[in-house]
N, C-alpha and C. Protein backbone atom coordinates (compact mmCIF):
# COMPACT_ATOMS: atom_id res chain seq x y z
N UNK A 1 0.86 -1.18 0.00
CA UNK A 1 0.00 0.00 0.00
C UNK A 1 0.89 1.23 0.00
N UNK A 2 0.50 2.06 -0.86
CA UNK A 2 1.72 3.66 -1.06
C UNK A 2 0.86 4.44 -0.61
N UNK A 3 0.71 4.95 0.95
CA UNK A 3 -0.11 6.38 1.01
C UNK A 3 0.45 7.35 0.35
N UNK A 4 -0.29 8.20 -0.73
CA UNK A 4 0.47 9.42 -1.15
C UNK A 4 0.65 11.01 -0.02
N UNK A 5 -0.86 10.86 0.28
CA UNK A 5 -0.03 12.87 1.32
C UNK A 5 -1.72 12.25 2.29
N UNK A 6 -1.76 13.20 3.12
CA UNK A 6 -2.89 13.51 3.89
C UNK A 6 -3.84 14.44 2.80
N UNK A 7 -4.57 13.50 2.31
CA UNK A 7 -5.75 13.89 1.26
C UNK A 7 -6.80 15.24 2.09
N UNK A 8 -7.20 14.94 3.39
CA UNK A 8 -8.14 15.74 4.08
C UNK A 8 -8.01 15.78 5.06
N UNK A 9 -8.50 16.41 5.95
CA UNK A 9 -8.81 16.70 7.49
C UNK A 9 -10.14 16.70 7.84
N UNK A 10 -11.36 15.65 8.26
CA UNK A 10 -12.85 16.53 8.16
C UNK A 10 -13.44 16.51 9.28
N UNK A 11 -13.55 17.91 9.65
CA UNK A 11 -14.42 18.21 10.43
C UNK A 11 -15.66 18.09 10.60
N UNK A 12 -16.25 17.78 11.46
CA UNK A 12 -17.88 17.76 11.89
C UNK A 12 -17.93 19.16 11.96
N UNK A 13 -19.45 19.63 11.86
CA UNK A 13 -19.81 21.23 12.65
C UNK A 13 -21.26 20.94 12.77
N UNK A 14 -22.02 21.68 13.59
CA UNK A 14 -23.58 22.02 13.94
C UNK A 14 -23.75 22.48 12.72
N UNK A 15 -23.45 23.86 11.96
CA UNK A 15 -24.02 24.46 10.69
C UNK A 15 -22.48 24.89 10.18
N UNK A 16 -23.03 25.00 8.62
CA UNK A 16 -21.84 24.54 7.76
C UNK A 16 -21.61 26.03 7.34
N UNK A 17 -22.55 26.76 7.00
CA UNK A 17 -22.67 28.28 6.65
C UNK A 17 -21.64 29.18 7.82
N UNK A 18 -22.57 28.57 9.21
CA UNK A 18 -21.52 29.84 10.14
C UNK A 18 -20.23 29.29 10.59
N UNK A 19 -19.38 27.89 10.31
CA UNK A 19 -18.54 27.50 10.48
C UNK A 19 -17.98 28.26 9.19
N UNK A 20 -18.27 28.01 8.00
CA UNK A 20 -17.63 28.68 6.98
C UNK A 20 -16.95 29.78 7.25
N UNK A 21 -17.50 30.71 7.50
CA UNK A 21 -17.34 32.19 7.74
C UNK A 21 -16.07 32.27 8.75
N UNK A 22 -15.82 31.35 9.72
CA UNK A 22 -14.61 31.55 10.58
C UNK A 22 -13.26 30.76 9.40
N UNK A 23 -13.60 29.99 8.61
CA UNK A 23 -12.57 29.60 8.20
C UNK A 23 -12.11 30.25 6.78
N UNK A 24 -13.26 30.97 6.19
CA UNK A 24 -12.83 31.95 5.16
C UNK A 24 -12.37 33.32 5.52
N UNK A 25 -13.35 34.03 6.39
CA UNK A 25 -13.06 35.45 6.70
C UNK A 25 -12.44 35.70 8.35
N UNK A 26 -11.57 34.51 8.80
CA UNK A 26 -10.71 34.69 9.87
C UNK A 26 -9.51 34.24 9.52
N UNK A 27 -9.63 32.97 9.00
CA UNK A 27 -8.48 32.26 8.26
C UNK A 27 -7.89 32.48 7.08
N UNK A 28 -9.01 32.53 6.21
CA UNK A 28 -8.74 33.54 4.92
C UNK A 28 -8.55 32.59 4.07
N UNK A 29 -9.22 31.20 4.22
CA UNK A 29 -8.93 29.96 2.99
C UNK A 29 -10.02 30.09 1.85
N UNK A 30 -10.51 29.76 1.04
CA UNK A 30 -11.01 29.72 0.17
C UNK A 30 -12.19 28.33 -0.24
N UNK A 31 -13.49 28.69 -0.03
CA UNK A 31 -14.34 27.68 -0.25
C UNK A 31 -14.76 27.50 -1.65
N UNK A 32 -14.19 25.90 -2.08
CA UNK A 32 -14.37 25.86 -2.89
C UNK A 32 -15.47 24.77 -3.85
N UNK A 33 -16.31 24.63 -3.07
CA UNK A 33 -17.49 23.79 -3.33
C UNK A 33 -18.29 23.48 -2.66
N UNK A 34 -19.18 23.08 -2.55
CA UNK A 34 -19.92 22.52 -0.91
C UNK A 34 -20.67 21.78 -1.94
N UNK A 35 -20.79 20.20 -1.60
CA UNK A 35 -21.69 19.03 -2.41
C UNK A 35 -22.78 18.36 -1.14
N UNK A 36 -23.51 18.29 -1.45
CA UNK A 36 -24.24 16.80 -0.55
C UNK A 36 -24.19 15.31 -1.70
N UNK A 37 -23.31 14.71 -0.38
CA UNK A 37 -23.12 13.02 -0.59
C UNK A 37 -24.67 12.79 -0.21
N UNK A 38 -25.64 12.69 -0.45
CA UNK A 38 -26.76 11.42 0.15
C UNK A 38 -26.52 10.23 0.38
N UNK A 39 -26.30 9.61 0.05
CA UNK A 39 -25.46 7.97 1.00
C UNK A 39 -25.13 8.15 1.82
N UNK A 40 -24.12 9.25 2.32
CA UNK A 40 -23.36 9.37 3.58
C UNK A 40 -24.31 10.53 4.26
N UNK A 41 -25.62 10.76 4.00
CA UNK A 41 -26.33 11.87 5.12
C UNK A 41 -25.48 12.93 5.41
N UNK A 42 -24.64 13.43 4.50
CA UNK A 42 -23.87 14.61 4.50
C UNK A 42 -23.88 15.89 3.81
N UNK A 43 -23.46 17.06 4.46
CA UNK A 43 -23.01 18.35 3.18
C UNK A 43 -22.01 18.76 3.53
N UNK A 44 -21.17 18.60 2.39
CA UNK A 44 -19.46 18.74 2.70
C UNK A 44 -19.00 19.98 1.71
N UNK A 45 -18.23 20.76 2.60
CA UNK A 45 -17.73 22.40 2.00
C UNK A 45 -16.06 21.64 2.03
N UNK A 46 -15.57 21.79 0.89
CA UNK A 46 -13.70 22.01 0.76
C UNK A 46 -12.78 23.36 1.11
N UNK A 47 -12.23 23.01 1.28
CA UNK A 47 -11.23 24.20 1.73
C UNK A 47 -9.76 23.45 1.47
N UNK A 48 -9.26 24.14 0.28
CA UNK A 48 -7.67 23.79 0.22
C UNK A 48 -7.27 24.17 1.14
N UNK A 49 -5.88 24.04 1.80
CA UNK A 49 -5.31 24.37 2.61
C UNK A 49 -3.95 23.98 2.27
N UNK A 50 -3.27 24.00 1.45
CA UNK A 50 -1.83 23.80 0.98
C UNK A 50 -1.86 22.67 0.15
N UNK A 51 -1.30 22.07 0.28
CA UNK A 51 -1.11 20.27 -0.65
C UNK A 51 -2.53 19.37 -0.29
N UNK A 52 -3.27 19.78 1.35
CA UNK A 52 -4.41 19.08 1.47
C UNK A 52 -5.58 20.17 1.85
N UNK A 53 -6.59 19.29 2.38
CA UNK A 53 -7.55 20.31 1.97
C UNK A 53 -8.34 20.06 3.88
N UNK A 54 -9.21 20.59 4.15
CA UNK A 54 -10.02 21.00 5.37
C UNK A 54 -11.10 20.99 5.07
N UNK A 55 -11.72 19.77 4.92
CA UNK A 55 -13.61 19.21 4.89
C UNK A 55 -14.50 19.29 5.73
N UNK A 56 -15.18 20.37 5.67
CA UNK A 56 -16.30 20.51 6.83
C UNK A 56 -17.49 19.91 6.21
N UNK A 57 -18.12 19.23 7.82
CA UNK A 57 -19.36 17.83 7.11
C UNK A 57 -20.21 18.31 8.20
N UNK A 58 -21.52 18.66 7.85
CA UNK A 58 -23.12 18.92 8.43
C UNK A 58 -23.65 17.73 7.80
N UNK A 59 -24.06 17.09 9.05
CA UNK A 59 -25.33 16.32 8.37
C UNK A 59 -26.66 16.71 8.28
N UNK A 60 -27.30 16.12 7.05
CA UNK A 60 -28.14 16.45 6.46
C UNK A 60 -29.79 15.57 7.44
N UNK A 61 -29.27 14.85 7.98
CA UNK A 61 -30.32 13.77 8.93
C UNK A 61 -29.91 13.73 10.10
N UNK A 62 -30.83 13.54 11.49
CA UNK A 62 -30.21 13.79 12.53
C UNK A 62 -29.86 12.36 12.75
N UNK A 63 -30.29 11.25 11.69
CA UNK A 63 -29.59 10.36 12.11
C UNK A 63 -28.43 9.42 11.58
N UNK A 64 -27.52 10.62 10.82
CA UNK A 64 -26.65 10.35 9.88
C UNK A 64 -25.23 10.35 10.77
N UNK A 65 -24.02 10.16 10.04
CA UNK A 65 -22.99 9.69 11.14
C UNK A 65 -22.28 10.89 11.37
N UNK A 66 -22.45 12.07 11.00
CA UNK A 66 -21.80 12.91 11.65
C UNK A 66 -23.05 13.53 12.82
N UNK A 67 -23.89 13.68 12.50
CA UNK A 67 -25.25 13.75 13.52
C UNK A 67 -24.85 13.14 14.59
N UNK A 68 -24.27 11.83 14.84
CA UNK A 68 -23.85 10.72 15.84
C UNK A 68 -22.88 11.19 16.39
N UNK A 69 -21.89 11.41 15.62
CA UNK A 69 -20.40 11.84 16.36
C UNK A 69 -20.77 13.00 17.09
N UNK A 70 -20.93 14.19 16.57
CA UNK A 70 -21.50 15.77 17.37
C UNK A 70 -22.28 15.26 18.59
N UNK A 71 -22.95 14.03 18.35
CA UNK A 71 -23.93 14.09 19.62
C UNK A 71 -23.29 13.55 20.77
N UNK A 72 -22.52 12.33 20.31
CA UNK A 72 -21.28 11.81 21.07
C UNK A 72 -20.73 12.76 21.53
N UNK A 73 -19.96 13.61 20.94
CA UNK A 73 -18.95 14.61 21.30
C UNK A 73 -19.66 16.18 22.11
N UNK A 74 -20.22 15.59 22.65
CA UNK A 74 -21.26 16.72 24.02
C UNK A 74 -22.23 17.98 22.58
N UNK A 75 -22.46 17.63 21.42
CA UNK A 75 -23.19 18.59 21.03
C UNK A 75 -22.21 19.51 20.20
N UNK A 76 -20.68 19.23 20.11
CA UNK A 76 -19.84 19.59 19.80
C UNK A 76 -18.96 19.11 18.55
N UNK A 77 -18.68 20.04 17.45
CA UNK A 77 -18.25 19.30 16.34
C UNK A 77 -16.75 19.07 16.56
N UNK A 78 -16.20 18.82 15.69
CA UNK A 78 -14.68 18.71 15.62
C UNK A 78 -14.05 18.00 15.13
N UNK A 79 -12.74 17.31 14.64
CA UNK A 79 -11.94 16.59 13.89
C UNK A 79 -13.02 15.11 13.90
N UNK A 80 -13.40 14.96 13.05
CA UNK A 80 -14.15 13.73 12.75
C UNK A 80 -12.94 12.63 12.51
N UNK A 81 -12.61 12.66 11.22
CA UNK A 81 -11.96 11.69 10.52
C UNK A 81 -10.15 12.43 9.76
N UNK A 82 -9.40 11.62 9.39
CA UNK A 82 -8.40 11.92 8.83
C UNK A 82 -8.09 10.97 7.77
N UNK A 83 -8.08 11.40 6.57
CA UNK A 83 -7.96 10.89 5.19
C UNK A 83 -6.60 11.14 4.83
N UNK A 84 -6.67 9.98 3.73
CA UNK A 84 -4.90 9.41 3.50
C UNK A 84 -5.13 8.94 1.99
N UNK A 85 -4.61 9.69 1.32
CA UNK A 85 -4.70 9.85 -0.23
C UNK A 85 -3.57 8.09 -0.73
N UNK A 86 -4.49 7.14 -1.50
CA UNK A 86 -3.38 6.30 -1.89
C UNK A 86 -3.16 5.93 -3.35
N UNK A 87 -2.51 5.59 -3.69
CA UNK A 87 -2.13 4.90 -5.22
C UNK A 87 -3.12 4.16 -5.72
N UNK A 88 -3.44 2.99 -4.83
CA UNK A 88 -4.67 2.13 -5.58
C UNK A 88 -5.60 1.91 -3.91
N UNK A 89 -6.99 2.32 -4.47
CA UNK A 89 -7.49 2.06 -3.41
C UNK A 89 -8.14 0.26 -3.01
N UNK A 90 -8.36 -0.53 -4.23
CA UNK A 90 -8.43 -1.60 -4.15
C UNK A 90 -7.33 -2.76 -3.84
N UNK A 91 -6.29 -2.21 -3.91
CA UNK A 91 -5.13 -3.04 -3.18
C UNK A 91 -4.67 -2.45 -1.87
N UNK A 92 -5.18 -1.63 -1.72
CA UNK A 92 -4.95 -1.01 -0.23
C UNK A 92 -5.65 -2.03 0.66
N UNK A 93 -7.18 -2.02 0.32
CA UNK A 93 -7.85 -2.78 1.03
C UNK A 93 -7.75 -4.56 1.17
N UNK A 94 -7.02 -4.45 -0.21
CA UNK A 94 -6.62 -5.56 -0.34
C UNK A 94 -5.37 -5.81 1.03
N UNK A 95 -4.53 -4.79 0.83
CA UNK A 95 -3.53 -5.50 1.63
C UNK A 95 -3.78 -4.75 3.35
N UNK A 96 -4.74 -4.20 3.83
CA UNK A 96 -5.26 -4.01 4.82
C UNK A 96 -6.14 -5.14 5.62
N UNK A 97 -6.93 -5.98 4.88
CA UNK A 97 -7.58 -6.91 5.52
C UNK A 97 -6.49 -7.84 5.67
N UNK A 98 -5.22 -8.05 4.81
CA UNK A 98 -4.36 -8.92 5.17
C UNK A 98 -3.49 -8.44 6.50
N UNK A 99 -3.53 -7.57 6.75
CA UNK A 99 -3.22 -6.68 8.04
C UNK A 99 -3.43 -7.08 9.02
N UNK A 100 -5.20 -7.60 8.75
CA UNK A 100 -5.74 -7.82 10.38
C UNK A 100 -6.41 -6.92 10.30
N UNK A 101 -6.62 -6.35 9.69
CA UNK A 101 -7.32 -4.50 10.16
C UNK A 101 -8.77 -4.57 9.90
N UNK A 102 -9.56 -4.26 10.74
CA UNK A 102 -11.18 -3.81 10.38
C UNK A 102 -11.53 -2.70 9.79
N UNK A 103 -12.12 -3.71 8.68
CA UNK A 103 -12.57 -2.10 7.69
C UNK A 103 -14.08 -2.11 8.00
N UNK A 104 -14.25 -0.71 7.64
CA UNK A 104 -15.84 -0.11 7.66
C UNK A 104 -16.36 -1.04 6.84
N UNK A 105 -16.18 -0.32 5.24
CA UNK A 105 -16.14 -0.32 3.73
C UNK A 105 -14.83 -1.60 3.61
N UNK A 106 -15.69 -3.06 3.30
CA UNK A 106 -14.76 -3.74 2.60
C UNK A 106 -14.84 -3.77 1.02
N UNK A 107 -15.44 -2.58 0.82
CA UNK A 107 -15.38 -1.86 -0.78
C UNK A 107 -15.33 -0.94 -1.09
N UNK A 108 -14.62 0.11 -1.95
CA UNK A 108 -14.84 1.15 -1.90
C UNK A 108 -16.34 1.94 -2.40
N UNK A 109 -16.76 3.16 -2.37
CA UNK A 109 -17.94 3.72 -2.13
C UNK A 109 -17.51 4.95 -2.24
N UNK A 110 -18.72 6.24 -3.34
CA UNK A 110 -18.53 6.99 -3.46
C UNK A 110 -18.19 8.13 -2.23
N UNK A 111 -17.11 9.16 -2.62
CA UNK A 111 -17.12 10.03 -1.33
C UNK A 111 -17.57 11.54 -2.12
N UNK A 112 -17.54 12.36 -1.23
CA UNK A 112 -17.28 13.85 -1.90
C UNK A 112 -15.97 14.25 -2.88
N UNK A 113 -16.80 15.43 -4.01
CA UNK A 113 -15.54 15.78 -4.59
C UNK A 113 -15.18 14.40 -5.98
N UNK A 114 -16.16 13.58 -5.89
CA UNK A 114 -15.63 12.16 -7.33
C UNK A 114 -14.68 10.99 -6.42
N UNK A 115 -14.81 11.04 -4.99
CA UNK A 115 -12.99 10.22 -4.57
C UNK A 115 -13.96 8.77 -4.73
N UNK A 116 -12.98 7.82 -4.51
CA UNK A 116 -13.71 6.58 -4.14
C UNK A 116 -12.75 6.43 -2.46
N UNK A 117 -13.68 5.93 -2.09
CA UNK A 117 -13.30 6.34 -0.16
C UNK A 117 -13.88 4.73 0.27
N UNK A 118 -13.35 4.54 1.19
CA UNK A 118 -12.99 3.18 2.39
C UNK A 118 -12.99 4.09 3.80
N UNK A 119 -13.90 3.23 4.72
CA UNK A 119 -13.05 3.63 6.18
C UNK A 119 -12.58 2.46 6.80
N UNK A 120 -11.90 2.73 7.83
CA UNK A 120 -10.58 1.75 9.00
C UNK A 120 -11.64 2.04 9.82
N UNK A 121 -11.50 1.11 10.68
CA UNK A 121 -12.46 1.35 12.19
C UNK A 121 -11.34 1.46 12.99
N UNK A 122 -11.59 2.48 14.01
CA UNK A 122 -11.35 3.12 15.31
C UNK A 122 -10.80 1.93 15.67
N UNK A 123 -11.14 0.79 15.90
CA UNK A 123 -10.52 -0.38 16.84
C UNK A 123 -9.19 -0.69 16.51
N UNK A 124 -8.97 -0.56 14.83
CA UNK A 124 -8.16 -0.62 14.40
C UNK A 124 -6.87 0.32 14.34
N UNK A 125 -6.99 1.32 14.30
CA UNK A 125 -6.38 2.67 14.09
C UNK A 125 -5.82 3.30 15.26
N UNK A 126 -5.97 2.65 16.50
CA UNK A 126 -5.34 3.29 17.28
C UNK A 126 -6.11 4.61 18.34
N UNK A 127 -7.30 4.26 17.24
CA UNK A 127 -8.56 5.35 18.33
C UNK A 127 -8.75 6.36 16.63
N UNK A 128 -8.63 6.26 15.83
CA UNK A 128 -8.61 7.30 14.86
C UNK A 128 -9.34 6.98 13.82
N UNK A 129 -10.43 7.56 13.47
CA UNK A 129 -11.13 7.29 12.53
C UNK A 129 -10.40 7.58 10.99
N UNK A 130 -9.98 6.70 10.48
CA UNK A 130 -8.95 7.14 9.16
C UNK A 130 -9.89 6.84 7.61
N UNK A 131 -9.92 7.28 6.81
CA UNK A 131 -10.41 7.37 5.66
C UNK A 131 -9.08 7.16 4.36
N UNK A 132 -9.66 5.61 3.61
CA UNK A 132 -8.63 6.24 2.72
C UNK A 132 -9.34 6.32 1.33
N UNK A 133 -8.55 7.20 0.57
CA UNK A 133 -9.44 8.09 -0.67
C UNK A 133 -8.36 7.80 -1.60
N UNK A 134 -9.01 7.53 -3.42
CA UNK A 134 -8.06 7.83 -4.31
C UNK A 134 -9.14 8.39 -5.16
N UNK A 135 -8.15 9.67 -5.95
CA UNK A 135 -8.49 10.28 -6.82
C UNK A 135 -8.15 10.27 -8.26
């Protein structure tokens, strides 16, 4: 498996509009799309941020999985997941289940943005919800 860079960073938030606003007109990054995934009960805003980018995710259902995490996390959004850009995402997984490793997604599945995306489970990862994406 070749991870290439840290593809994303994604944040949870309560609302995606007034989170925006601190990360464009405090930070000064640049929003450059906002899509809703429906599969994933999501609406996801991009933000480059150098070589990777800063994904803020509102869910669209209160009973979608970032809905879950915020509620987990006292009502509070914050670093959801961390994505890891790779070469081939079907031999990743390939050589991840040979790992030992628990995957979410033992297939890949559309993400935001065109990626095809996999998740690692937390049990696995060390406590870290990891995402891996190829583009």
């Amino acid at each position: 498996m070749k991870v290439l860079k840290i593809d994303h960073i994604g944040v949870a938030v309560n609302d995606l509009e007034e989170s925006l606003k601190f990360y464009t007109e405090v930070l000064g990054l640049d929003c450059q799309g906002i899509e809703v995934v429906e599969e994933q009960k999501v609406k996801v805003a991009f933000l480059p941020c150098g070589d990777s980018e800063i994904e803020l995710l509102e869910s669209t259902t209160p009973d979608g999985p970032i809905a879950k995490f915020i509620e987990k996390n006292g009502g509070r959004g914050g670093i959801q997941h961390i994505a890891l850009r790779v070469e081939n995402l079907d031999a990743a997984l390939e050589y991840l289940k040979e790992k030992g490793m628990q995957l979410i997604d033992e297939k890949p599945r559309y993400g935001a943005g065109g990626a095809r995306i996999a998740f690692l489970h937390p049990k696995s990862t060390k406590g870290v919800l990891l995402e891996i994406s190829e583009r």
